[in-house]
Protein backbone atom coordinates (compact mmCIF):
# COMPACT_ATOMS: atom_id res chain seq x y z
CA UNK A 1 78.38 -175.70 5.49
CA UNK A 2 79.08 -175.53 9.35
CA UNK A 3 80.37 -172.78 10.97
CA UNK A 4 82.49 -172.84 14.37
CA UNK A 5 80.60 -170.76 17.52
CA UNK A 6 82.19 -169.77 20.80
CA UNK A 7 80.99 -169.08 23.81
CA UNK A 8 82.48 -167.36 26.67
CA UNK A 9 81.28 -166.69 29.71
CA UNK A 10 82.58 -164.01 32.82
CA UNK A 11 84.56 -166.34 34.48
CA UNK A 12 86.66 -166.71 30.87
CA UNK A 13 85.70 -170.14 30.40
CA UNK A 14 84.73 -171.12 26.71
CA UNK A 15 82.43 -173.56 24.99
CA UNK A 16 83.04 -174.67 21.21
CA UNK A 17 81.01 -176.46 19.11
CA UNK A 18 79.64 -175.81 15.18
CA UNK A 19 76.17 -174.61 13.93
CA UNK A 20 74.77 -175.87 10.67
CA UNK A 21 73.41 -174.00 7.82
CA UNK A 22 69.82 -172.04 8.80
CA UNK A 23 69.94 -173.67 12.28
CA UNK A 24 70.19 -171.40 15.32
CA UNK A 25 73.02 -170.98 17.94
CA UNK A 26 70.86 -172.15 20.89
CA UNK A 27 69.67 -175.73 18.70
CA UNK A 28 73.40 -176.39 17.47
CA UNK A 29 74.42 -175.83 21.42
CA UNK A 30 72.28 -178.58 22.98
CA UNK A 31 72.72 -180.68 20.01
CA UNK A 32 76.44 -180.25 21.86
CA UNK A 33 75.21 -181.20 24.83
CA UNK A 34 75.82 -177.80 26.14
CA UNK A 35 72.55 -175.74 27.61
CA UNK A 36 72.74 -172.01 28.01
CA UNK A 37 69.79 -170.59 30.09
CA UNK A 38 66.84 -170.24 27.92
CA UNK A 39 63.12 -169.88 27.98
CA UNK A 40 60.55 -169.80 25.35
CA UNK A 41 62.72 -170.36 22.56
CA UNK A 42 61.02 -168.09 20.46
CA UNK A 43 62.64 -164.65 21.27
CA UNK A 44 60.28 -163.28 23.61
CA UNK A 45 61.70 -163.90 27.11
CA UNK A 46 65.49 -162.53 26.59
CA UNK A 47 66.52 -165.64 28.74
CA UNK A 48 69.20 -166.56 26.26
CA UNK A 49 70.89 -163.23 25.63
CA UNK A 50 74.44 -162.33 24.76
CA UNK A 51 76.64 -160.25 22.64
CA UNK A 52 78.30 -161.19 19.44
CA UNK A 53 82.25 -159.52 19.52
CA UNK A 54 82.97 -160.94 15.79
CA UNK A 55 81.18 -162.70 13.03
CA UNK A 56 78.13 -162.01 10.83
CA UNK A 57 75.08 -163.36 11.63
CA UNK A 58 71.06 -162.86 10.66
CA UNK A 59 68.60 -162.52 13.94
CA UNK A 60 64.80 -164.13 13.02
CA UNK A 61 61.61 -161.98 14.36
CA UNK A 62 61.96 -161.47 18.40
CA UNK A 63 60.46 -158.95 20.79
CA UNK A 64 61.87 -155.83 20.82
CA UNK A 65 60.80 -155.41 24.44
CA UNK A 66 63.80 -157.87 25.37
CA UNK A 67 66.36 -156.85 22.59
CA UNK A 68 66.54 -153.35 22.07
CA UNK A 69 67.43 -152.30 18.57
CA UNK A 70 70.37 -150.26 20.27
CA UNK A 71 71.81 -153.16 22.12
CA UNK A 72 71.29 -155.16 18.90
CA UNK A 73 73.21 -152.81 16.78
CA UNK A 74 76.01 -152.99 19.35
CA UNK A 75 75.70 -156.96 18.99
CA UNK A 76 72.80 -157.82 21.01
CA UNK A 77 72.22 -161.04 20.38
CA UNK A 78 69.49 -163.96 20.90
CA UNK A 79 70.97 -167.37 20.72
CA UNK A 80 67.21 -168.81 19.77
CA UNK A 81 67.29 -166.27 16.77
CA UNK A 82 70.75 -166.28 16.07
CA UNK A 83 71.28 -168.05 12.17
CA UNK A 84 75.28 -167.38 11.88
CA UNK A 85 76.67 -166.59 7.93
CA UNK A 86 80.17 -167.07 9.45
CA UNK A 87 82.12 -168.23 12.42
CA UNK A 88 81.08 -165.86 15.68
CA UNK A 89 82.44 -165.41 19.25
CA UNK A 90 80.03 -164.38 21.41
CA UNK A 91 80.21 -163.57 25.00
CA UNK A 92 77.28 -164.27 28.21
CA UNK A 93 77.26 -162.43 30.60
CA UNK A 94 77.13 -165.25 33.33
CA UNK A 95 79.97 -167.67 35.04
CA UNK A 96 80.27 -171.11 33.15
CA UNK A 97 78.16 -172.93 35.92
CA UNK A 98 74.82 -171.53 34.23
CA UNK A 99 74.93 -173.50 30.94
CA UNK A 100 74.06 -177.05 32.19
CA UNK A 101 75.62 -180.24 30.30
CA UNK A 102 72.10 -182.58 30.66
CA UNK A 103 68.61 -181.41 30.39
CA UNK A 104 66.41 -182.71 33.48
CA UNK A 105 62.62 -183.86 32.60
CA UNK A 106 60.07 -181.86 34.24
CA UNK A 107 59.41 -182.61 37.79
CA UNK A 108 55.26 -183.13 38.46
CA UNK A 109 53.99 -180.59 41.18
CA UNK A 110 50.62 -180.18 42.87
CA UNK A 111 49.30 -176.80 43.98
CA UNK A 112 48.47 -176.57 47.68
CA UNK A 113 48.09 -172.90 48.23
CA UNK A 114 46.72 -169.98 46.28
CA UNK A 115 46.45 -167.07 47.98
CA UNK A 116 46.00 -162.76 46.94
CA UNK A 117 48.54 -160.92 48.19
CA UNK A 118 47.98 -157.86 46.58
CA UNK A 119 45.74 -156.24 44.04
CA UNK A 120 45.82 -158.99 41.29
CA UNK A 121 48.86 -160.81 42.40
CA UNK A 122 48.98 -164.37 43.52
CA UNK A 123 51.21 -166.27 45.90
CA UNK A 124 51.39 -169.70 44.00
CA UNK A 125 52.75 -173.16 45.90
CA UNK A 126 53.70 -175.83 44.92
CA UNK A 127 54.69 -179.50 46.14
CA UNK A 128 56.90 -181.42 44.03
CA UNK A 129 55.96 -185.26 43.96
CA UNK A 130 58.64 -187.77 45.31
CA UNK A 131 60.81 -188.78 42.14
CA UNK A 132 62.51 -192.02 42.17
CA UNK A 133 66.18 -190.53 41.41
CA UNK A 134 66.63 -187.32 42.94
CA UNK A 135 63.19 -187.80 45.88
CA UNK A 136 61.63 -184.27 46.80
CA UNK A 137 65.38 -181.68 46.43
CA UNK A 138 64.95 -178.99 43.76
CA UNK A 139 68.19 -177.49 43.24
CA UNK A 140 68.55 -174.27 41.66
CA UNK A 141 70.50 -170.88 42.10
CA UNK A 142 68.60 -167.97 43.66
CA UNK A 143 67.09 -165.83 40.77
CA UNK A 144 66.24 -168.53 38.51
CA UNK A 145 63.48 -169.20 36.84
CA UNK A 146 61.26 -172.10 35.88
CA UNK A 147 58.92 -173.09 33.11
CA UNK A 148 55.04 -174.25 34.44
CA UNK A 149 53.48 -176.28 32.51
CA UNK A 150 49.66 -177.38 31.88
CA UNK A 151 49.41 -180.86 31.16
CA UNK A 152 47.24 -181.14 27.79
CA UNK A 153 46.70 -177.56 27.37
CA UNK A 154 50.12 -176.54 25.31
CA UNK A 155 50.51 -174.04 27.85
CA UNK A 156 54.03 -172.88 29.59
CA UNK A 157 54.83 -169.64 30.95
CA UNK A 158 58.34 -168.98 32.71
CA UNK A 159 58.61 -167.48 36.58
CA UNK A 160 60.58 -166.67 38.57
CA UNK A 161 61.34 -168.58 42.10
CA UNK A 162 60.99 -166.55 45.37
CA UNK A 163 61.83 -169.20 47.83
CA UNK A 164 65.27 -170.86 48.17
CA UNK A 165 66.33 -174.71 47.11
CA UNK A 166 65.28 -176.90 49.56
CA UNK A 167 65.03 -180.70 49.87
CA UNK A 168 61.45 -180.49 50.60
CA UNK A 169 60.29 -180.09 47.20
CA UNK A 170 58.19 -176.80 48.17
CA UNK A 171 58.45 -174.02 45.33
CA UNK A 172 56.73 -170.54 45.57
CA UNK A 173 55.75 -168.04 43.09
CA UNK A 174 54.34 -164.65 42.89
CA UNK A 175 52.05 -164.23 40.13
CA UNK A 176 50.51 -160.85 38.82
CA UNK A 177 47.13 -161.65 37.02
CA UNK A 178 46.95 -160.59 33.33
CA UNK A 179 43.81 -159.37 31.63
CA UNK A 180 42.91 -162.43 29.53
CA UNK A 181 45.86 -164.09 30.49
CA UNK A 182 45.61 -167.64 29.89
CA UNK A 183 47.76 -169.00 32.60
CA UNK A 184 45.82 -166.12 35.26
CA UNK A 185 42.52 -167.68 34.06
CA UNK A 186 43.60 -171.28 34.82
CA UNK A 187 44.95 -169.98 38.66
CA UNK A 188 41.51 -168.14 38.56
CA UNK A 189 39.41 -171.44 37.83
CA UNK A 190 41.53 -174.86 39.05
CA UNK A 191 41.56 -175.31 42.54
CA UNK A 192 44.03 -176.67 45.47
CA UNK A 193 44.69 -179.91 44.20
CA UNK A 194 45.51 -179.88 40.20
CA UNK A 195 49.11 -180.87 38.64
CA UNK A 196 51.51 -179.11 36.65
CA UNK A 197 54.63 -178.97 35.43
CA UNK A 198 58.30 -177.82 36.50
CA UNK A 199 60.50 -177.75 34.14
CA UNK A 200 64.46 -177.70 35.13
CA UNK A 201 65.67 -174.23 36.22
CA UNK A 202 67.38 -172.09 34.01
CA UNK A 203 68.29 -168.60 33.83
CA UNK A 204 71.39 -166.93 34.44
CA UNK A 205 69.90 -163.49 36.63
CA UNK A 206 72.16 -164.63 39.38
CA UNK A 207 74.48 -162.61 42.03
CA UNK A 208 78.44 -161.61 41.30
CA UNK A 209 79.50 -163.27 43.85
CA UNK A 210 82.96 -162.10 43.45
CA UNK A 211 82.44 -158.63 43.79
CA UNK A 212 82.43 -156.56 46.92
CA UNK A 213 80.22 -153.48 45.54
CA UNK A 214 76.94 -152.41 47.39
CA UNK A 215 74.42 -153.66 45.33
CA UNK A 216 70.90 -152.44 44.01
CA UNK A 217 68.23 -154.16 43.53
CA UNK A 218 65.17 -152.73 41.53
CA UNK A 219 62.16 -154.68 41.29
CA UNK A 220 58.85 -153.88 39.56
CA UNK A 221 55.84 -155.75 40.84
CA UNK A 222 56.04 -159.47 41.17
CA UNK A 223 59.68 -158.66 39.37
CA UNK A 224 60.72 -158.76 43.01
CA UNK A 225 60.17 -162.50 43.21
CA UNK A 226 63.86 -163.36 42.12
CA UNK A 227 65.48 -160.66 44.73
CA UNK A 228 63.17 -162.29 47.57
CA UNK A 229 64.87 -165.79 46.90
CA UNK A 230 67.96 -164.13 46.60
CA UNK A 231 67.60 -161.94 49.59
CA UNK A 232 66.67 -165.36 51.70
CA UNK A 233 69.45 -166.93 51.04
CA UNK A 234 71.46 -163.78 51.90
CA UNK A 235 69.86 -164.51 55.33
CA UNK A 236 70.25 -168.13 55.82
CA UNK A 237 73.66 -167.83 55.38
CA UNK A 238 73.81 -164.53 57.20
CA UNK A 239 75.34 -162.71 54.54
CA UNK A 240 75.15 -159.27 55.39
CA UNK A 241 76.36 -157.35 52.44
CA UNK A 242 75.55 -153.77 51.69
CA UNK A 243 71.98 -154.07 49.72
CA UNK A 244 69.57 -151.34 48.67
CA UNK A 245 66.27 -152.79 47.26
CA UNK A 246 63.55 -150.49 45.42
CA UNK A 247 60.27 -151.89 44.69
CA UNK A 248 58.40 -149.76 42.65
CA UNK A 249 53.98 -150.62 42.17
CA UNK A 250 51.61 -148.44 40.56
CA UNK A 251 49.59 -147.84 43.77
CA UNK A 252 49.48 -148.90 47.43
CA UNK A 253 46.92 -151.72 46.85
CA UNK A 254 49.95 -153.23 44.64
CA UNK A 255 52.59 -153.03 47.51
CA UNK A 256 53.12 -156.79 48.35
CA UNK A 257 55.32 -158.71 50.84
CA UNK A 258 55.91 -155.75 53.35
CA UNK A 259 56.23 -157.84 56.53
CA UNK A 260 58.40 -160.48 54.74
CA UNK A 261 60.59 -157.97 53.67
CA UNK A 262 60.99 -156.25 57.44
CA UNK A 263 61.82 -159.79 58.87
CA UNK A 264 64.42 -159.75 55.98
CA UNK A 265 65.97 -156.39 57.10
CA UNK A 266 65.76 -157.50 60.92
CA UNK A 267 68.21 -160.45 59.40
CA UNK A 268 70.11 -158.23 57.20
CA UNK A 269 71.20 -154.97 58.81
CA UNK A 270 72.94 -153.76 55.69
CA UNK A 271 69.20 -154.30 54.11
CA UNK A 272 67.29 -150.98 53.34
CA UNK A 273 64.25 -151.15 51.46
CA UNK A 274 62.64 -148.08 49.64
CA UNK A 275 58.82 -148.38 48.54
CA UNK A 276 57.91 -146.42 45.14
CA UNK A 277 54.29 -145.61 44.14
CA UNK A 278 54.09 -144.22 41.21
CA UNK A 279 50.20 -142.57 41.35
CA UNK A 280 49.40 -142.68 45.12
CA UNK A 281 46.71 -141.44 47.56
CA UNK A 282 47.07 -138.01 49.22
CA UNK A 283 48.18 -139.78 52.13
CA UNK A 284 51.17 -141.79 50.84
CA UNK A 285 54.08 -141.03 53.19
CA UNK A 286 56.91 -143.16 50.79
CA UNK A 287 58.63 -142.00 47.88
CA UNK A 288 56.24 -141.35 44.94
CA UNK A 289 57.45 -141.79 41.35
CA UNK A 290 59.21 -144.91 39.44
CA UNK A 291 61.96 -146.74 41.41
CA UNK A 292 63.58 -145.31 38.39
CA UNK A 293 63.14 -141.55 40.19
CA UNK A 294 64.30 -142.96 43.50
CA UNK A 295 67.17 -145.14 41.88
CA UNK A 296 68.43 -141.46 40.83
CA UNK A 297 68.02 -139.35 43.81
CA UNK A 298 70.01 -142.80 45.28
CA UNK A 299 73.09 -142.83 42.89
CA UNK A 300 73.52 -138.96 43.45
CA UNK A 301 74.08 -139.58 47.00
CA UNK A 302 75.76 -142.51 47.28
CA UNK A 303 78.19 -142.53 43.82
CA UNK A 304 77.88 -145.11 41.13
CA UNK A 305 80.88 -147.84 42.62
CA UNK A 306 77.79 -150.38 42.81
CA UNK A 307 76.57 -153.80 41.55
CA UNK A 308 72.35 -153.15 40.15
CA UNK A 309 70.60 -155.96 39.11
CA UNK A 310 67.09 -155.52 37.22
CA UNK A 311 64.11 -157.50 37.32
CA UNK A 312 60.54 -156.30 35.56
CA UNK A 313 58.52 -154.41 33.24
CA UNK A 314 61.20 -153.70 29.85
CA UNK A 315 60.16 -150.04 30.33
CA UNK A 316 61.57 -149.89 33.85
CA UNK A 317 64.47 -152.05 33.33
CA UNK A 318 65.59 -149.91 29.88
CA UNK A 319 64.76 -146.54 32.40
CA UNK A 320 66.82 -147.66 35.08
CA UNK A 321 69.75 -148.79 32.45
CA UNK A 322 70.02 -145.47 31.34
CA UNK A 323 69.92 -144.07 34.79
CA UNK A 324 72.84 -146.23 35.99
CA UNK A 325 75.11 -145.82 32.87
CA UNK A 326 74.14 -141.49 33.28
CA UNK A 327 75.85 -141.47 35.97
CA UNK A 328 78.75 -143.78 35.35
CA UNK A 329 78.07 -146.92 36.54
CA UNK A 330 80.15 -149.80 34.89
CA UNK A 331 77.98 -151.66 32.58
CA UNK A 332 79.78 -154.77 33.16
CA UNK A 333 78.06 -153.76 36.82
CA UNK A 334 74.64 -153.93 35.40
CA UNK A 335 72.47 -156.94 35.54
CA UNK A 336 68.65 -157.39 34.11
CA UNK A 337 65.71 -159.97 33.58
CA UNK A 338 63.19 -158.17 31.49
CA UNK A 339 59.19 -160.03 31.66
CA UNK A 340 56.76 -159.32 29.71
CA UNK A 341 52.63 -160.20 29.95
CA UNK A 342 51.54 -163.64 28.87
């Protein structure tokens, strides 16, 4: 027995095909040719979230850090664990243009820079080899994410892009080093040189870009990767929309891309940047306490008509939910891309 599944997405487009009998939304979508953003497939990453308005359905084992059991007994959904027992609407929150209608192969990339930018993280490029159809362009939207891949090691790990598409086939990554991390020991122990990788972007952690509310942006750690390739491409095309970015780290040897992020604000006026250390040294002289903290003290001076988008740690993002919706913000208006260590 089949059962027909909907899909709509913000801009009130919608996608209909039918899921088989134990099979999961996500599978009976691309066997429709239809590809929502997804990542690991295996409920871990929350790349393929949504919310089921109508229909009964089971959910198989996921990660709790990416599906709350709150949002998931308000219809939280996972399209990768999602087994439906009847027909179910479901909504994304993303515009149609994020679920693709072909699958690209992965591109082959060699690393020519590794570099420490802060305690344990990495800056990570990479050069995309010349391909025969498309040559060196990478398109992608900014806040995407890609899958790396280890040739014969069975290992992939999802991250984010900081830099913007380009038709030079250059991709950049910032990295935070996990104890026993399997993917920080291979950075730690290849050199310049070796191949990986790059699967097709996907993701769906992309700007509104129909509203006209402030936004705020709160990163934690390398979470501010996706802001910094949005925030560049705010500045290439001189967009200079009202922008608040907090960054929180744990202490000041974790505060990375400073001077990148003053060139930004020289570009983008409407640009202000607020540093959060959460345990620093007697002489910090920037906020101390989550961006969480600050994100607070922000909303009860400025009022809660604003766009926030989320990117790190499921602790912070879940803190910084509950902040936001506190103090009224829509939350339609609230945005998040949850990582966890791998």
């Amino acid at each position: 027995m089949s059962h027909k599944i909907t899909l709509s997405t913000q801009d009130n487009q919608h996608f209909e095909f039918y899921c088989e009998d134990q099979q999961n939304v996500q599978d009976a979508a691309e066997m429709a040719h239809l590809y929502p953003p997804f990542g690991c497939k295996s409920g871990s990453c929350g790349a393929c979230l949504g919310t089921c308005e109508t229909g009964d359905y089971q959910l198989e084992s996921y990660s709790k850090d990416v599906l709350s059991a709150d949002a998931a007994a308000k219809g939280g959904i996972l399209l990768c664990r999602t087994i439906p027992d009847t027909d179910l609407h479901i909504t994304l929150p993303y515009d149609s243009g994020s679920i693709q209608h072909t699958l690209n192969k992965p591109r082959d990339a060699e690393i020519i820079s590794i570099d420490k930018i802060a305690e344990r993280t990495l800056s990570v490029v990479l050069q995309l080899q010349d391909d025969p159809e498309v040559g060196l362009a990478f398109e992608f939207e900014p806040g995407q994410f890609v899958e790396l891949e280890i040739p014969g090691l069975n290992l992939m790990r999802a991250y984010s892009l900081a830099n913007t598409a380009n038709w030079e086939g250059r991709l950049e990554f910032l990295i935070r080093l996990q104890p026993n991390g399997q993917f920080s020991e291979f950075l730690q122990t290849n050199s310049i040189g070796q191949h990986i990788l790059v699967h097709a972007p996907s993701g769906a952690f992309v700007l509104n870009k129909q509203s006209l509310n402030p936004r705020c942006f709160i990163a934690g750690g390398t979470g501010i990767s996706p802001f910094l390739s949005i925030l560049r491409r705010m500045a290439e095309w001189a967009e200079d929309h009202p922008t608040h970015l907090f960054l929180g780290v744990n202490n000041e040897a974790e505060i990375l891309c400073q001077e990148e992020l003053v060139s930004l604000q020289q570009s983008l006026p409407q640009l202000t940047v607020e540093i959060c250390v959460w345990k620093p040294e007697d002489n910090w002289q920037g906020f101390t306490g989550t961006p969480a903290d600050a994100f607070k003290a922000y909303l009860q001076k400025k009022g809660s008509a604003i766009d926030v988008y989320l990117c790190g740690p499921p602790m912070l993002v879940e803190a910084s939910t509950n902040v936001a919706l506190e103090a009224g913000v829509d939350k339609q208006r609230i945005y998040s891309e949850r990582f966890v260590s791998a």
